[in-house]
PDB file of N, CA and C in Angstrom:
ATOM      1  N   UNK A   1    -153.588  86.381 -99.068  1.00  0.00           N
ATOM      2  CA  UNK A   1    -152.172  86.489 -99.277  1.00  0.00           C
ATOM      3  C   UNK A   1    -151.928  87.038-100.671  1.00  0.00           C
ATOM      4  N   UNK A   2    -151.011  88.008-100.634  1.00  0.00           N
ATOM      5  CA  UNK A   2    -150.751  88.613-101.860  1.00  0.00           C
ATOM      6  C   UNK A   2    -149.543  88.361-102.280  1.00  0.00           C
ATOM      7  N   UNK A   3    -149.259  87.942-104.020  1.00  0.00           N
ATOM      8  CA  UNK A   3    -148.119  87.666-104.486  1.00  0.00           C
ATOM      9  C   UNK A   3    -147.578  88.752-105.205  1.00  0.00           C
ATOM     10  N   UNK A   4    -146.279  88.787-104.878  1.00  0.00           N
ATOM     11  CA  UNK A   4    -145.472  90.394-105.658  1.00  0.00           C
ATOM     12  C   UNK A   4    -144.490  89.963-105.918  1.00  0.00           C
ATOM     13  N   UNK A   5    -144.425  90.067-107.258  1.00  0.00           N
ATOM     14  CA  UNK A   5    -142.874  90.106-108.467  1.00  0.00           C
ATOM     15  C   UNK A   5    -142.712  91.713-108.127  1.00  0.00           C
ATOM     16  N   UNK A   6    -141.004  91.841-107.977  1.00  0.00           N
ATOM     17  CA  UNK A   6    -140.838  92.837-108.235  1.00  0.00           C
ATOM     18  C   UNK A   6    -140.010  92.446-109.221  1.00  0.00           C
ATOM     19  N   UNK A   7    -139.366  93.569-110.075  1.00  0.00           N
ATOM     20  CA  UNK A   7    -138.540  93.709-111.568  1.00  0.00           C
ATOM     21  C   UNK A   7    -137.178  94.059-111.444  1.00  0.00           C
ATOM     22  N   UNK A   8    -136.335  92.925-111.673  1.00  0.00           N
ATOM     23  CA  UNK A   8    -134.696  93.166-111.347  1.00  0.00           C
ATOM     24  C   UNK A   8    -133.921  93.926-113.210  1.00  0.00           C
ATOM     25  N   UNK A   9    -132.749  94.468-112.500  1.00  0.00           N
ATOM     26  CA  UNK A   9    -132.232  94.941-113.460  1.00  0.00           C
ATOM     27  C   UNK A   9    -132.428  93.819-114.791  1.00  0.00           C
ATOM     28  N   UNK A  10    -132.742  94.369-116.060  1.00  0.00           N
ATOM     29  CA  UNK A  10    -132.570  93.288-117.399  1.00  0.00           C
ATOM     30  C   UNK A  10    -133.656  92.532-117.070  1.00  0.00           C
ATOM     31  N   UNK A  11    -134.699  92.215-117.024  1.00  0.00           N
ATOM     32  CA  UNK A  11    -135.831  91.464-116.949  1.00  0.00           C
ATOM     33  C   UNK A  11    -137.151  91.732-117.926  1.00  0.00           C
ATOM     34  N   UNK A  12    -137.434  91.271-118.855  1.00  0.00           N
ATOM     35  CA  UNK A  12    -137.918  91.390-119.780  1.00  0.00           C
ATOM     36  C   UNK A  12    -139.721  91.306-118.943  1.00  0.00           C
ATOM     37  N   UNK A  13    -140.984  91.952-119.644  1.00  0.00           N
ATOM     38  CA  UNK A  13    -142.509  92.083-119.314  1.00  0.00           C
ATOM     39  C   UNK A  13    -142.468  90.228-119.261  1.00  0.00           C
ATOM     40  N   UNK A  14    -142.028  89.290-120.002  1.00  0.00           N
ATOM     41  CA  UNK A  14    -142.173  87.794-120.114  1.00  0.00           C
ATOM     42  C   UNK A  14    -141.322  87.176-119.427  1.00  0.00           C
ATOM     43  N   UNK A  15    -140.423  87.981-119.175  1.00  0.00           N
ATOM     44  CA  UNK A  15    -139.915  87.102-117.048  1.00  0.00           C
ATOM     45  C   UNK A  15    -140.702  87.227-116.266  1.00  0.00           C
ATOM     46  N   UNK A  16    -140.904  88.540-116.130  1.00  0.00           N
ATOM     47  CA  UNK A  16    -142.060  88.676-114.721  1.00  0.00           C
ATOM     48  C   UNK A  16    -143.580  87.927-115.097  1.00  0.00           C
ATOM     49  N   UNK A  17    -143.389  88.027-116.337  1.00  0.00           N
ATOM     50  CA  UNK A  17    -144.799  86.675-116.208  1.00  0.00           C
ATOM     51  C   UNK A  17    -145.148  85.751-115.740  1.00  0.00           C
ATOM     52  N   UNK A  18    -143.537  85.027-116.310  1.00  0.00           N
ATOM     53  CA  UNK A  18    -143.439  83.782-115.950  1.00  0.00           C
ATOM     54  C   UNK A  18    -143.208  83.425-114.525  1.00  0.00           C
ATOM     55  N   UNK A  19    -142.412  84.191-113.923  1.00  0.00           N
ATOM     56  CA  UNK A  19    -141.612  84.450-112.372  1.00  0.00           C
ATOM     57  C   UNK A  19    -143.333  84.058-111.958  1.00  0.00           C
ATOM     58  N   UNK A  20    -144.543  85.267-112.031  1.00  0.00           N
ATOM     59  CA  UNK A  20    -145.643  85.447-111.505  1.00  0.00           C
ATOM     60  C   UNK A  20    -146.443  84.193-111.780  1.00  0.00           C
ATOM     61  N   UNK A  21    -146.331  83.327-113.019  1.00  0.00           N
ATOM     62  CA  UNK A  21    -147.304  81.961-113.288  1.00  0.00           C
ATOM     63  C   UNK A  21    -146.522  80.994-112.167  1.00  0.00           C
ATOM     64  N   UNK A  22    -145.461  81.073-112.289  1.00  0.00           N
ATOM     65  CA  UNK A  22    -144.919  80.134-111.036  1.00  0.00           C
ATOM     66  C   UNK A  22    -144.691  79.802-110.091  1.00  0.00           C
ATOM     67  N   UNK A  23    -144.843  81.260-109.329  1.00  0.00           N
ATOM     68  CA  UNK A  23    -145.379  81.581-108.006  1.00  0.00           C
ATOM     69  C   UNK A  23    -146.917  80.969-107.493  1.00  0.00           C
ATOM     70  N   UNK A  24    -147.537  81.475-108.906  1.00  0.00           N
ATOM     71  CA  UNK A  24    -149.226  81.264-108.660  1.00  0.00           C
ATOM     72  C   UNK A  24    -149.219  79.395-108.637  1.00  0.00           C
ATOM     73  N   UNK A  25    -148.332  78.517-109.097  1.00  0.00           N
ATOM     74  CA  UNK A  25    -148.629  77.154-109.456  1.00  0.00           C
ATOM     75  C   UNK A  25    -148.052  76.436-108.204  1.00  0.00           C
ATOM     76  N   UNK A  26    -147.162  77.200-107.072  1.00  0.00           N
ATOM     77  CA  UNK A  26    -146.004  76.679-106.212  1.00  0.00           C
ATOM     78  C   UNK A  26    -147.157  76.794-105.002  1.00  0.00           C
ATOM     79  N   UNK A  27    -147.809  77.695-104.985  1.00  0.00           N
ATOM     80  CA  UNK A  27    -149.340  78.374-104.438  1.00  0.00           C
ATOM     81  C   UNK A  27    -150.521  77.735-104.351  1.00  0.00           C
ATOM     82  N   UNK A  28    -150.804  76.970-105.883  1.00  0.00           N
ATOM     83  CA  UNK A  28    -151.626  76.417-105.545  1.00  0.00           C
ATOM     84  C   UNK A  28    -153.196  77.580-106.134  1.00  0.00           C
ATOM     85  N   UNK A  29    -152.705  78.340-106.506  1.00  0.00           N
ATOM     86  CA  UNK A  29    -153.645  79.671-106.541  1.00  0.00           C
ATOM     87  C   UNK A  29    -154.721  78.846-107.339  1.00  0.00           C
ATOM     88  N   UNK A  30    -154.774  78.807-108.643  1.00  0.00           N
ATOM     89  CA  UNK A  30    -155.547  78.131-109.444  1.00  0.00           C
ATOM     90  C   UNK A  30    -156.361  76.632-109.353  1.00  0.00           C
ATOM     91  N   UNK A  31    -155.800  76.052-109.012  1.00  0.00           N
ATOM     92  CA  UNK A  31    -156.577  74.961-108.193  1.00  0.00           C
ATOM     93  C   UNK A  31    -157.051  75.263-107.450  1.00  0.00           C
ATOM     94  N   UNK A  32    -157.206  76.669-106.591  1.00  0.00           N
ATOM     95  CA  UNK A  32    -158.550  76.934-105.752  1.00  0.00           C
ATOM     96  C   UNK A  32    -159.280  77.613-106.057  1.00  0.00           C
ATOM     97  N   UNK A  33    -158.886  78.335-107.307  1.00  0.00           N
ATOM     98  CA  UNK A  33    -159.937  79.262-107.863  1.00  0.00           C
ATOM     99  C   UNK A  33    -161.025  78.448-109.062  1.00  0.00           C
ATOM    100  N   UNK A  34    -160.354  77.550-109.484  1.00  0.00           N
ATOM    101  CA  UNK A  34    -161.298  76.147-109.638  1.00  0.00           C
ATOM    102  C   UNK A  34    -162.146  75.764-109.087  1.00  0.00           C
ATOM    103  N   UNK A  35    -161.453  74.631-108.093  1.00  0.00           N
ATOM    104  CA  UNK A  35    -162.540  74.726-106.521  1.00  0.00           C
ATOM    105  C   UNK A  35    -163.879  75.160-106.773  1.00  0.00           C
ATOM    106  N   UNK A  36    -163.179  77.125-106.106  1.00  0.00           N
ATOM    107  CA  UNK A  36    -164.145  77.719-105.795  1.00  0.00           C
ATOM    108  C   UNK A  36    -164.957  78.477-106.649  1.00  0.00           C
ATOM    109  N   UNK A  37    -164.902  77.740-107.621  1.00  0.00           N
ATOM    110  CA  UNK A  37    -166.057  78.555-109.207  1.00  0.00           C
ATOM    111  C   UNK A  37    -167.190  78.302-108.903  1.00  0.00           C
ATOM    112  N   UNK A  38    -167.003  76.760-108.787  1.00  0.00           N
ATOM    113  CA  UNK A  38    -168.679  76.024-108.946  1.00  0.00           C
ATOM    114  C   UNK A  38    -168.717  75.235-108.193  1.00  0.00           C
ATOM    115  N   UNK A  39    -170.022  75.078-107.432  1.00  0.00           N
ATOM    116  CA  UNK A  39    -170.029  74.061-106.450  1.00  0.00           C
ATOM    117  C   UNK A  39    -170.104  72.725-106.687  1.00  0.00           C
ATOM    118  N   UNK A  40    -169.881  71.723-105.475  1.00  0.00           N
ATOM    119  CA  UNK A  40    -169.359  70.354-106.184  1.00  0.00           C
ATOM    120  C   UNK A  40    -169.674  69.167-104.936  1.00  0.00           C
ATOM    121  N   UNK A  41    -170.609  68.790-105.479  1.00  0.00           N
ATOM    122  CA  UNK A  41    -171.511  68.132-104.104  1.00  0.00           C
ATOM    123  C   UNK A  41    -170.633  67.042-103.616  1.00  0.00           C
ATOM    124  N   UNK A  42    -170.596  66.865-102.404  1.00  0.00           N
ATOM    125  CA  UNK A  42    -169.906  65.980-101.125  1.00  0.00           C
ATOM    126  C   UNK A  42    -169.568  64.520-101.706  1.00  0.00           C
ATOM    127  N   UNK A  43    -171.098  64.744-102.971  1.00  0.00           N
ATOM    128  CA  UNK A  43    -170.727  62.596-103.242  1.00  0.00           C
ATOM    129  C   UNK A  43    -169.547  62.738-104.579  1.00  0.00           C
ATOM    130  N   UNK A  44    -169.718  63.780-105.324  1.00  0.00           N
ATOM    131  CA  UNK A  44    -168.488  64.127-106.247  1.00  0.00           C
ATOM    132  C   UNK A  44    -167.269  64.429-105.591  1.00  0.00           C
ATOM    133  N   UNK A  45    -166.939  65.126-104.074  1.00  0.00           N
ATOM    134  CA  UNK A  45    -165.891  64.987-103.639  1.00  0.00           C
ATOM    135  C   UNK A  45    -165.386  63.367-103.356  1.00  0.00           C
ATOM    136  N   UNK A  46    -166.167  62.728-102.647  1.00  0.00           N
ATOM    137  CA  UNK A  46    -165.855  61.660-102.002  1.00  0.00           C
ATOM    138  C   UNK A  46    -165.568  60.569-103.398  1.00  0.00           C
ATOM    139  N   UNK A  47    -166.720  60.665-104.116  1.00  0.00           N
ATOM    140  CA  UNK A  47    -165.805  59.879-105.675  1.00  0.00           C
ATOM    141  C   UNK A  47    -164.474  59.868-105.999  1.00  0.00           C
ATOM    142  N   UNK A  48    -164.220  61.450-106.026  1.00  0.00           N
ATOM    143  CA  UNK A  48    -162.867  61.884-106.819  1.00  0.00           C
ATOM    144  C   UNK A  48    -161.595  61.222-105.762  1.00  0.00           C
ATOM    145  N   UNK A  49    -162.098  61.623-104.576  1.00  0.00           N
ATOM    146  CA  UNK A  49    -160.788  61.143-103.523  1.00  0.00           C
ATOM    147  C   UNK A  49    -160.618  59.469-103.324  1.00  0.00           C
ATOM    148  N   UNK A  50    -161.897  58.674-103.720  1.00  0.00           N
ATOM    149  CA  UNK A  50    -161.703  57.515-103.947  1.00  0.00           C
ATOM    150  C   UNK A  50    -161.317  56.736-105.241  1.00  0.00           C
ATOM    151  N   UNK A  51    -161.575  57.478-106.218  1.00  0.00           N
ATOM    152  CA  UNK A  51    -160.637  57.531-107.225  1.00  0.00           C
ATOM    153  C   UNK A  51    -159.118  57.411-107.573  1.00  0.00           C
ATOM    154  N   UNK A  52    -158.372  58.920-106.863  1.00  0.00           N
ATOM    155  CA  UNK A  52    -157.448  59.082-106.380  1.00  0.00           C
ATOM    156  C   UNK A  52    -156.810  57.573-105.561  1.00  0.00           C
ATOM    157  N   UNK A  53    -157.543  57.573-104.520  1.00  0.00           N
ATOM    158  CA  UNK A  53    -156.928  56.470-103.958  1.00  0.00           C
ATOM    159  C   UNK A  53    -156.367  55.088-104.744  1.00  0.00           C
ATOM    160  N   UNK A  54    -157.867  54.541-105.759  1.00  0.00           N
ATOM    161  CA  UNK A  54    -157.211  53.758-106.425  1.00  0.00           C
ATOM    162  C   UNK A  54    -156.163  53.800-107.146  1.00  0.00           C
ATOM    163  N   UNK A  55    -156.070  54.539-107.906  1.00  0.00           N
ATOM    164  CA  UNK A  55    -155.342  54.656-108.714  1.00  0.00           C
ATOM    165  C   UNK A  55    -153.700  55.339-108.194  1.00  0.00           C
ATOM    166  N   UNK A  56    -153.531  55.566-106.858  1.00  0.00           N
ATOM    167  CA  UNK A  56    -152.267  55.220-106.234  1.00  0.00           C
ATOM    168  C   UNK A  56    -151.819  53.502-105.689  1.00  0.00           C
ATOM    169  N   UNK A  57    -153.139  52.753-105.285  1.00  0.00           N
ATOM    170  CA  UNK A  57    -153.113  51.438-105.081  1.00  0.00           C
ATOM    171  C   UNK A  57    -152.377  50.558-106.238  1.00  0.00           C
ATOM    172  N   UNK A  58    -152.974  51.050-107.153  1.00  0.00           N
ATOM    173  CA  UNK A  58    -152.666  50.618-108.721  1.00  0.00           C
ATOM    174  C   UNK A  58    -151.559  50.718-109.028  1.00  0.00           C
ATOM    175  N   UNK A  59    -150.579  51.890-108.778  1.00  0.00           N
ATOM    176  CA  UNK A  59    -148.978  52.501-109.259  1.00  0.00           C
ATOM    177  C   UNK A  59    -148.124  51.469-108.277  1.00  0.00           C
ATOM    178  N   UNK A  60    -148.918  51.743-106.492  1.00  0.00           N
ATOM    179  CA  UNK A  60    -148.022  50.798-106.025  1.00  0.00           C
ATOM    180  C   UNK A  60    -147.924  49.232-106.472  1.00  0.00           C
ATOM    181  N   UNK A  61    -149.007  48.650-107.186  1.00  0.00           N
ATOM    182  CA  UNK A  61    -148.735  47.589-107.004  1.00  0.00           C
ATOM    183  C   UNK A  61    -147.837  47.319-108.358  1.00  0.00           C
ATOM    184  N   UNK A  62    -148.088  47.974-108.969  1.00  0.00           N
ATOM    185  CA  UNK A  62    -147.113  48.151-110.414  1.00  0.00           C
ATOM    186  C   UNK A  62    -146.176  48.099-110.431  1.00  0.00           C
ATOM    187  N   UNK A  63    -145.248  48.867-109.634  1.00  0.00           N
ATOM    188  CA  UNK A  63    -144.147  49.217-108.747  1.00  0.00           C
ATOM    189  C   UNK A  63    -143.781  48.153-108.019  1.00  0.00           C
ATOM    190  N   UNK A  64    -144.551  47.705-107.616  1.00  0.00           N
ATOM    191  CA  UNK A  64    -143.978  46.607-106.409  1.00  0.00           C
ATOM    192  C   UNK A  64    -143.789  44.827-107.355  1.00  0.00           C
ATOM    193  N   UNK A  65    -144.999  44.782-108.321  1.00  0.00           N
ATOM    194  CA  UNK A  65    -144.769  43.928-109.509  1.00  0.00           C
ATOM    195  C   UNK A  65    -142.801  43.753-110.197  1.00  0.00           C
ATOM    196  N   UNK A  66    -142.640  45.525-110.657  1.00  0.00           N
ATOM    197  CA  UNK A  66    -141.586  45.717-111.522  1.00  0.00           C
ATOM    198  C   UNK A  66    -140.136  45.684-110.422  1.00  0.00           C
ATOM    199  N   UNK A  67    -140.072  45.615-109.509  1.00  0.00           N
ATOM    200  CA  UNK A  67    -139.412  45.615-108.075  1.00  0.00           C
ATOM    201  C   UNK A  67    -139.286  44.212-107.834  1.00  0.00           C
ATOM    202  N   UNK A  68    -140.253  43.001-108.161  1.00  0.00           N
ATOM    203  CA  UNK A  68    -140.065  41.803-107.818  1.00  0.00           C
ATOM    204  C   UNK A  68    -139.790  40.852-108.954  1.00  0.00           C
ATOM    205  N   UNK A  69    -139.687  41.517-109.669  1.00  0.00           N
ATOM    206  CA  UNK A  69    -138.881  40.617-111.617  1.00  0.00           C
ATOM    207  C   UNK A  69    -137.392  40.841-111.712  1.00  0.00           C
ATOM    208  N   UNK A  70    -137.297  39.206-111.574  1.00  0.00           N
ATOM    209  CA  UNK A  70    -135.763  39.306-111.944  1.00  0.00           C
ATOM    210  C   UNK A  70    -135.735  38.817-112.925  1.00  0.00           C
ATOM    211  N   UNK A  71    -134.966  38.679-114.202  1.00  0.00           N
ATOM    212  CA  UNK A  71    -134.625  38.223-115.328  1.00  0.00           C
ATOM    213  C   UNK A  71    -133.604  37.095-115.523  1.00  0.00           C
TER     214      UNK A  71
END
């Protein structure tokens, strides 16, 4: 998939930059070109996503702590 800024009347070389970095971040572009630099063995995936997990376990219960204090 290809991304294209085109250039509207009055648009400065550092709009279309930016227009183009934000496209690429809404995309997702860079987080796969990450990814796909270097390889990243199955037990480093499965770490990271269990990681992840905790540390949403953690917010909810934080959340659910600051949700059940009354003063």
């Amino acid at each position: 998939m290809s991304i294209i800024v085109k250039r509207k009347k009055g648009e400065s070389k550092d709009d279309i930059i930016g227009k183009f970095r934000r496209l690429c971040m809404e995309e997702d572009i860079t987080e796969e070109v990450r990814k796909r630099a270097a390889y990243e063995k199955p037990s480093e995936v499965r770490y990271a996503q269990k990681k992840v997990i905790l540390w949403r376990e953690k917010c909810r219960k934080r959340a659910k702590k600051s949700r059940n204090y009354v003063a």
